[in-house]
N, C-alpha and C. Protein backbone atom coordinates (compact mmCIF):
# COMPACT_ATOMS: atom_id res chain seq x y z
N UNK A 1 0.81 -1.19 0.00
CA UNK A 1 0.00 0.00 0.00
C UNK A 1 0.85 1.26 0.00
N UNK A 2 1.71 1.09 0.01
CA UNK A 2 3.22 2.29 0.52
C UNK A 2 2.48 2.96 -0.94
N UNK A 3 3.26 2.07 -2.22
CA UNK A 3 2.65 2.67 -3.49
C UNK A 3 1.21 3.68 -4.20
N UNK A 4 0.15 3.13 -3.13
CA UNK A 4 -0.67 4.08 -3.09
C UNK A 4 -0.24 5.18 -2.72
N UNK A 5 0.13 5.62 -1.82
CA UNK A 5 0.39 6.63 -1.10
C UNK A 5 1.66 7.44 -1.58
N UNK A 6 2.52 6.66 -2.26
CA UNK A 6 3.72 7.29 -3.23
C UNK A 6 3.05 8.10 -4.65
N UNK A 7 1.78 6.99 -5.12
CA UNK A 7 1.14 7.60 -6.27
C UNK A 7 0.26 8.63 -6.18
N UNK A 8 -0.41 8.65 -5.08
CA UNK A 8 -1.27 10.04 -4.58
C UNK A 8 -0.47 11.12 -4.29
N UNK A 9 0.54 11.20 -3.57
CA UNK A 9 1.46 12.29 -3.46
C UNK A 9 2.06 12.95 -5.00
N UNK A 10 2.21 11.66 -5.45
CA UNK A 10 2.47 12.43 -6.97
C UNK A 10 1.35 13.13 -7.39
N UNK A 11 0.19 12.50 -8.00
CA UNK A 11 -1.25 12.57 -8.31
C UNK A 11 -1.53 14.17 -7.55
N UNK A 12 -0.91 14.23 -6.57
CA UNK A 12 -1.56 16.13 -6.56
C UNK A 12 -0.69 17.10 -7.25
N UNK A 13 0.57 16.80 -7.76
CA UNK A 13 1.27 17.27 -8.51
C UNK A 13 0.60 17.65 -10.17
N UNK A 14 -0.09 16.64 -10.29
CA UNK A 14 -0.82 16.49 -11.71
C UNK A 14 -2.40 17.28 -11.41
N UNK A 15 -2.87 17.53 -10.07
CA UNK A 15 -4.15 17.45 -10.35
C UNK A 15 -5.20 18.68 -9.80
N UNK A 16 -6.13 18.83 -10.24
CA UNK A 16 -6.55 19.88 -8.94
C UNK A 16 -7.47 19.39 -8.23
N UNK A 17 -7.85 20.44 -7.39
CA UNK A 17 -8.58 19.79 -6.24
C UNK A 17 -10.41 19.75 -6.30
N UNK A 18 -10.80 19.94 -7.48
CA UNK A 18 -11.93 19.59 -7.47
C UNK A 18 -11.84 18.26 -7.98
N UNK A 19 -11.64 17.85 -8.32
CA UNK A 19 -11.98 16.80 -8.72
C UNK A 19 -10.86 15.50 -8.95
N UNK A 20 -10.95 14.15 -9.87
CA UNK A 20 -9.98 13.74 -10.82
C UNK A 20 -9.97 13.53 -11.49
N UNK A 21 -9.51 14.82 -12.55
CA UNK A 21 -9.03 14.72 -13.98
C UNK A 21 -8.69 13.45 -14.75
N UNK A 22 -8.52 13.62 -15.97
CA UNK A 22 -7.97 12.68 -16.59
C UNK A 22 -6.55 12.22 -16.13
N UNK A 23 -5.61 13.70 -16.20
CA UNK A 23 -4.48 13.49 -16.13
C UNK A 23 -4.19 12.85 -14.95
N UNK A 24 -4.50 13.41 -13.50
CA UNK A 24 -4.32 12.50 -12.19
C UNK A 24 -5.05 11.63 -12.39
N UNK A 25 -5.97 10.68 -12.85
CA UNK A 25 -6.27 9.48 -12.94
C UNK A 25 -4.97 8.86 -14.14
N UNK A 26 -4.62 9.17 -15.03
CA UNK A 26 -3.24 8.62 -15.59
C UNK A 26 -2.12 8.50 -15.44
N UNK A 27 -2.18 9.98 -13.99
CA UNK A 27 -0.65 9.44 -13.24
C UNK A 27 -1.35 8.43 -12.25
N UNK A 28 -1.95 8.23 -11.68
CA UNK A 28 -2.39 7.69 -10.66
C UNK A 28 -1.84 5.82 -11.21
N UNK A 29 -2.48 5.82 -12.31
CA UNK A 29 -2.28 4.49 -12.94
C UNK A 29 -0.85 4.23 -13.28
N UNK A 30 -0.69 4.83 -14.01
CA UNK A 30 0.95 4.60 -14.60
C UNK A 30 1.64 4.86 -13.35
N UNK A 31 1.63 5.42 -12.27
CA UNK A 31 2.69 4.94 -11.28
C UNK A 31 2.21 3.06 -10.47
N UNK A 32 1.02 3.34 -10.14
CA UNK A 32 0.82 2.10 -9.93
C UNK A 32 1.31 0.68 -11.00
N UNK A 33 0.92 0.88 -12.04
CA UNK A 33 1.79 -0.39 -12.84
C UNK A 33 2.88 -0.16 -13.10
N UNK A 34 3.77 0.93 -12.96
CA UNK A 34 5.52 0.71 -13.06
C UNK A 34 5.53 0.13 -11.26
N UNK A 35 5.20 0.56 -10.52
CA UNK A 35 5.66 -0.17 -9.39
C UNK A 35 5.26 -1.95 -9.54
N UNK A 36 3.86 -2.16 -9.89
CA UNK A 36 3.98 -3.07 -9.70
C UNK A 36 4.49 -4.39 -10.79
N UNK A 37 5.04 -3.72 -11.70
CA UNK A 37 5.81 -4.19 -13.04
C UNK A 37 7.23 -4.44 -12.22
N UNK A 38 7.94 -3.40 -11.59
CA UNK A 38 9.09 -3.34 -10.93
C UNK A 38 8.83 -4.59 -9.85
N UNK A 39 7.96 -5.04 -8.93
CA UNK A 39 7.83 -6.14 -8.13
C UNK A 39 7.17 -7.66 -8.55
N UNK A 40 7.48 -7.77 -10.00
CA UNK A 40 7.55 -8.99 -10.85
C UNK A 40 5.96 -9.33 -11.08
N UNK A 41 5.27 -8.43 -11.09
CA UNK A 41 3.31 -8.81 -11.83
C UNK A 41 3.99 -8.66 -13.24
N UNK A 42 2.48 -9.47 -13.70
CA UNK A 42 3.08 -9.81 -15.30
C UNK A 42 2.01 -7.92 -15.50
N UNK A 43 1.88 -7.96 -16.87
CA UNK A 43 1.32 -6.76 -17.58
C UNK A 43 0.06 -6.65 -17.14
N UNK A 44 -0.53 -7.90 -17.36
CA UNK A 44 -2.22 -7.95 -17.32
C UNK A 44 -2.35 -8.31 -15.48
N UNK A 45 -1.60 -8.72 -15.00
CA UNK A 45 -1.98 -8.78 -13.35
C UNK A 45 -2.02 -7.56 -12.98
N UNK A 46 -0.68 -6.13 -13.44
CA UNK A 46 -0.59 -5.09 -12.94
C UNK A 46 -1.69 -4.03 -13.45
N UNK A 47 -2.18 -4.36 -14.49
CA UNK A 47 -3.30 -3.59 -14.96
C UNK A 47 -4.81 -4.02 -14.45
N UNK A 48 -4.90 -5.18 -14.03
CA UNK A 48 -6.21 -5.21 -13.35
C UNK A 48 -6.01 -4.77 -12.14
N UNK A 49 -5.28 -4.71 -11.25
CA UNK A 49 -4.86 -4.26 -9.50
C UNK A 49 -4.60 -2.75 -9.79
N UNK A 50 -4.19 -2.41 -10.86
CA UNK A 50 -4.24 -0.83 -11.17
C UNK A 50 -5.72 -0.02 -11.58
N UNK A 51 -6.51 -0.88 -12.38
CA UNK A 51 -7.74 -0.78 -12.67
C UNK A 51 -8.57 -0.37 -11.33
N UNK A 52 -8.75 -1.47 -10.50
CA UNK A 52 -9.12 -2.11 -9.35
C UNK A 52 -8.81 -0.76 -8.30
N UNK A 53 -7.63 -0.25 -8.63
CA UNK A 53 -7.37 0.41 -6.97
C UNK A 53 -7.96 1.76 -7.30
N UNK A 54 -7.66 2.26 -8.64
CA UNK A 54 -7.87 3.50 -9.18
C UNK A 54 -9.46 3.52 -8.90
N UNK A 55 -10.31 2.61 -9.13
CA UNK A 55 -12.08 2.54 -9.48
C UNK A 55 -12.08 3.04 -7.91
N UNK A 56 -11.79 2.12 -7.24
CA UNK A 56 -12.14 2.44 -5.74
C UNK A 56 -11.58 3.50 -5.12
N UNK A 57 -10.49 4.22 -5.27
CA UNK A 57 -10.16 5.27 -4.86
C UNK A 57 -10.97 5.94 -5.39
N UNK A 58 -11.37 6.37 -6.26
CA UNK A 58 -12.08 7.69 -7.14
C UNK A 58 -13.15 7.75 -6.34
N UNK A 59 -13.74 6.65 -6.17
CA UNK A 59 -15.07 6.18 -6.05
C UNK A 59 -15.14 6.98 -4.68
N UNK A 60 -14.06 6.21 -3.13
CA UNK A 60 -14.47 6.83 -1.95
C UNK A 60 -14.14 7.79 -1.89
N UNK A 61 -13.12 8.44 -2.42
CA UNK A 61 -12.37 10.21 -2.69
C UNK A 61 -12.49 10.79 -3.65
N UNK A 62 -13.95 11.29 -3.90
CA UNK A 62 -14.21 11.98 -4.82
C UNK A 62 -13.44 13.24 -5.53
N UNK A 63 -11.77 13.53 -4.68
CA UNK A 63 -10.94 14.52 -5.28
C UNK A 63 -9.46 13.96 -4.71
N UNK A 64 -8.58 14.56 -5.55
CA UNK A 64 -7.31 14.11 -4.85
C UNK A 64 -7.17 14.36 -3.50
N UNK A 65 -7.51 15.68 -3.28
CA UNK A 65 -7.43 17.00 -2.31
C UNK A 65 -7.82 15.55 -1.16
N UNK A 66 -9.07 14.92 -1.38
CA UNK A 66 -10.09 14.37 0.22
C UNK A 66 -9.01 12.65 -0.05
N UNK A 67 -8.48 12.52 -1.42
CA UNK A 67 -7.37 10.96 -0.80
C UNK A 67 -6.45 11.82 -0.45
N UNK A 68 -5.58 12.65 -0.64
CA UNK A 68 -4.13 13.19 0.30
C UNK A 68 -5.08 13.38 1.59
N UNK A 69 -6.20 13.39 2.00
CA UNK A 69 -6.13 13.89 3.17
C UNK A 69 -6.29 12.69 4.04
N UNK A 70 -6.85 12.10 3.28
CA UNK A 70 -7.19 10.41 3.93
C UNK A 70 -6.13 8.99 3.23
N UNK A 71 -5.08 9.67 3.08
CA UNK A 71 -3.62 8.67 2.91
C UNK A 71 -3.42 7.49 3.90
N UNK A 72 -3.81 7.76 4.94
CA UNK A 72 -3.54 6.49 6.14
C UNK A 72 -4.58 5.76 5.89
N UNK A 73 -5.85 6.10 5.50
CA UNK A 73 -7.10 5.54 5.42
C UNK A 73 -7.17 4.30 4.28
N UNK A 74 -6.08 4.61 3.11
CA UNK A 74 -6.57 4.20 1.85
C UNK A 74 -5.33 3.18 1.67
N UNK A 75 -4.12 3.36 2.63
CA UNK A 75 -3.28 2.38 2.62
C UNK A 75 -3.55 1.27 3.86
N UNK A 76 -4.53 1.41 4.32
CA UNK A 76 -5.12 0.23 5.14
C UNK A 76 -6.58 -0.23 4.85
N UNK A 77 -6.87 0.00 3.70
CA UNK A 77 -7.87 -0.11 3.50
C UNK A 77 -8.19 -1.52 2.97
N UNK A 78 -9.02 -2.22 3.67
CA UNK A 78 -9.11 -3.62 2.73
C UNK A 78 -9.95 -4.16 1.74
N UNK A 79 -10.59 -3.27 1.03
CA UNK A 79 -11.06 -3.38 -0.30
C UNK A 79 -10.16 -2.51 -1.02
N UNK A 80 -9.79 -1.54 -0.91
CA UNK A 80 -8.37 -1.35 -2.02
C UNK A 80 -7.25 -2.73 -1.74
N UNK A 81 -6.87 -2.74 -0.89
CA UNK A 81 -5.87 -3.85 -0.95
C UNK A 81 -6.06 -5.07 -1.90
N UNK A 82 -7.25 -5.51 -1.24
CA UNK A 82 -8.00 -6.44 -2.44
C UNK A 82 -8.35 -6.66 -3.76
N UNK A 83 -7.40 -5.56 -4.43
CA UNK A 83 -8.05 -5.65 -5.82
C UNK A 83 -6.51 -6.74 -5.81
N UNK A 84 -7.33 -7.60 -7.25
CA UNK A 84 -6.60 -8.46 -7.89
C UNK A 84 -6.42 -8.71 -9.45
C-alpha cells in the first residue's frame, strides 16, 4: 500500500482539487503499474490491480485534495488492498 500513497502524493502534482481529472487518474495508474511491473506482476496482473485500486479510490475520494487527506485511510484499506 506504501505505493498508493507514493502515487497520490504524486497525483496532486498532476491534479486539482476539485476533482480527478484525466491526467491524475493517468498518473495515478501509470505509477501504480511501473511499481507493480518493478515487483515482478506480469502486464495484465498489474493492470487489473491498477484498474481495481484507481475505481475504488475515485469512487471513496471523490478529489485528490479528500485521498491526500485520507492517505492512512486508503493504505489500510481492505477493499483497495484487495483488488486483484
Amino acid at each position: 500500500m506504501k505505493t498508493i500513497l507514493g502515487i497520490l502524493v504524486a497525483g496532486v502534482l498532476f491534479s486539482s482539487c476539485s476533482g480527478w481529472d484525466g491526467e491524475s487518474k493517468e498518473q495515478f495508474h501509470s505509477s501504480c503499474m511501473e511499481s507493480l511491473l518493478s515487483s515482478g506482476k506480469t502486464e495484465a496482473e498489474a493492470k487489473s490491480i491498477c484498474d481495481c485500486r484507481l475505481e475504488k479510490t475515485v469512487k471513496k475520494y471523490p478529489s485528490v485534495e479528500k485521498a491526500l487527506e485520507n492517505m492512512d485511510k486508503i493504505a489500510t484499506d481492505p477493499e483497495i488492498a484487495a483488488c486483484k
